[in-house]
Protein backbone atom coordinates (compact mmCIF):
# COMPACT_ATOMS: atom_id res chain seq x y z
CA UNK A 1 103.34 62.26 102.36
CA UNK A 2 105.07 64.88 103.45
CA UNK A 3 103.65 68.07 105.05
CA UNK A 4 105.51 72.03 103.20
CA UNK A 5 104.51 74.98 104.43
CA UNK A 6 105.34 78.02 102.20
CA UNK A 7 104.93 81.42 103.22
CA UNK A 8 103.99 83.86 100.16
CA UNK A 9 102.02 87.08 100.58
CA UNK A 10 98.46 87.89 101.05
CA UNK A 11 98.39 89.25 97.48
CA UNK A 12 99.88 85.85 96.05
CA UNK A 13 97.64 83.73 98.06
CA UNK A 14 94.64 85.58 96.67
CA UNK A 15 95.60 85.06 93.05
CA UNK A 16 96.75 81.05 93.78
CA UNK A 17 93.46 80.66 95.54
CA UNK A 18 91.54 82.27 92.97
CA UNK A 19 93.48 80.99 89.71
CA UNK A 20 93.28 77.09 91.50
CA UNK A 21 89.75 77.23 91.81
CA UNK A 22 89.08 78.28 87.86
CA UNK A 23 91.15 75.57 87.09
CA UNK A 24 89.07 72.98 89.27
CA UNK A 25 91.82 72.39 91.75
CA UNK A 26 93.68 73.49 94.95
CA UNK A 27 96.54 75.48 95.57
CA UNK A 28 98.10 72.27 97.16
CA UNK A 29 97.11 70.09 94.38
CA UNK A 30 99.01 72.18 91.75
CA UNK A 31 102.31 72.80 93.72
CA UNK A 32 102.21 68.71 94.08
CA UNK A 33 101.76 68.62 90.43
CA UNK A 34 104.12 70.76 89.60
CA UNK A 35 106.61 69.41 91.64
CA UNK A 36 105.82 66.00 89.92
CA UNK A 37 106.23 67.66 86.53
CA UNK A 38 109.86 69.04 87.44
CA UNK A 39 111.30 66.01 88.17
CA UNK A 40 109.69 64.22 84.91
CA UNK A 41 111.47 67.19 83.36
CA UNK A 42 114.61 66.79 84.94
CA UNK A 43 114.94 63.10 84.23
CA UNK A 44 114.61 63.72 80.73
CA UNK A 45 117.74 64.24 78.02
CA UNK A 46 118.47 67.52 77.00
CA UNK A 47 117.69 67.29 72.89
CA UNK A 48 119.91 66.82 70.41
CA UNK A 49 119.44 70.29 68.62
CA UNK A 50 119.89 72.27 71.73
CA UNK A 51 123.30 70.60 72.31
CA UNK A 52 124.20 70.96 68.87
CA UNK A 53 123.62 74.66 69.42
CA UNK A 54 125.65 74.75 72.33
CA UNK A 55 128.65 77.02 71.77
CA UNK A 56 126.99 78.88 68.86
CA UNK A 57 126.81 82.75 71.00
CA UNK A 58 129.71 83.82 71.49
CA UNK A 59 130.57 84.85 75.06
CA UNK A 60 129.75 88.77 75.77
CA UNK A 61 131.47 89.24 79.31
CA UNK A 62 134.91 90.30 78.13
CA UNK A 63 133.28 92.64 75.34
CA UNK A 64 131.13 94.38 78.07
CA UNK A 65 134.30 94.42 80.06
CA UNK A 66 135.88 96.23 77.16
CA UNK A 67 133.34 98.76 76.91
CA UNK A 68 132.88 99.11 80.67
CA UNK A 69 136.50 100.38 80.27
CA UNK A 70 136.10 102.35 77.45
CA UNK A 71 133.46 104.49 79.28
CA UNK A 72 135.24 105.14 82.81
CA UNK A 73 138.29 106.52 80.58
CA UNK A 74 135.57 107.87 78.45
CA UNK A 75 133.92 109.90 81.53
CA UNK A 76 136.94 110.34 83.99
């Protein structure tokens, strides 16, 4: 096993430390689990539906572009 050692503010500790223990566990057992969970995650295939929705928004960048452009002529 292999030793991490995260630095996150006093404030963040506090609430881990606190939020761990109403949960009847450490702050060190839920990052392990968690960790765990995200590779289960990971491993798994994305579903069917959300590829079939791939593609369905259309791509805002060049509209914002657009407008971007309309307002600098807009407000020069």
């Amino acid at each position: 096993m292999t030793l991490l050692s995260v630095p996150v503010t006093e404030e963040d500790f506090a609430f881990l430390q606190t939020w761990a223990s109403k949960q009847g566990t450490t702050i060190e057992s839920f990052l392990a689990e968690q960790a765990h969970t995200l590779i289960i995650q990971l491993q798994q295939p994305i579903h069917a539906a959300v590829i079939s929705a791939t593609g369905v928004l259309e791509k805002v960048g060049s509209e914002r572009a657009e407008h971007l452009e309309y307002l600098e002529k807009k407000h020069a």
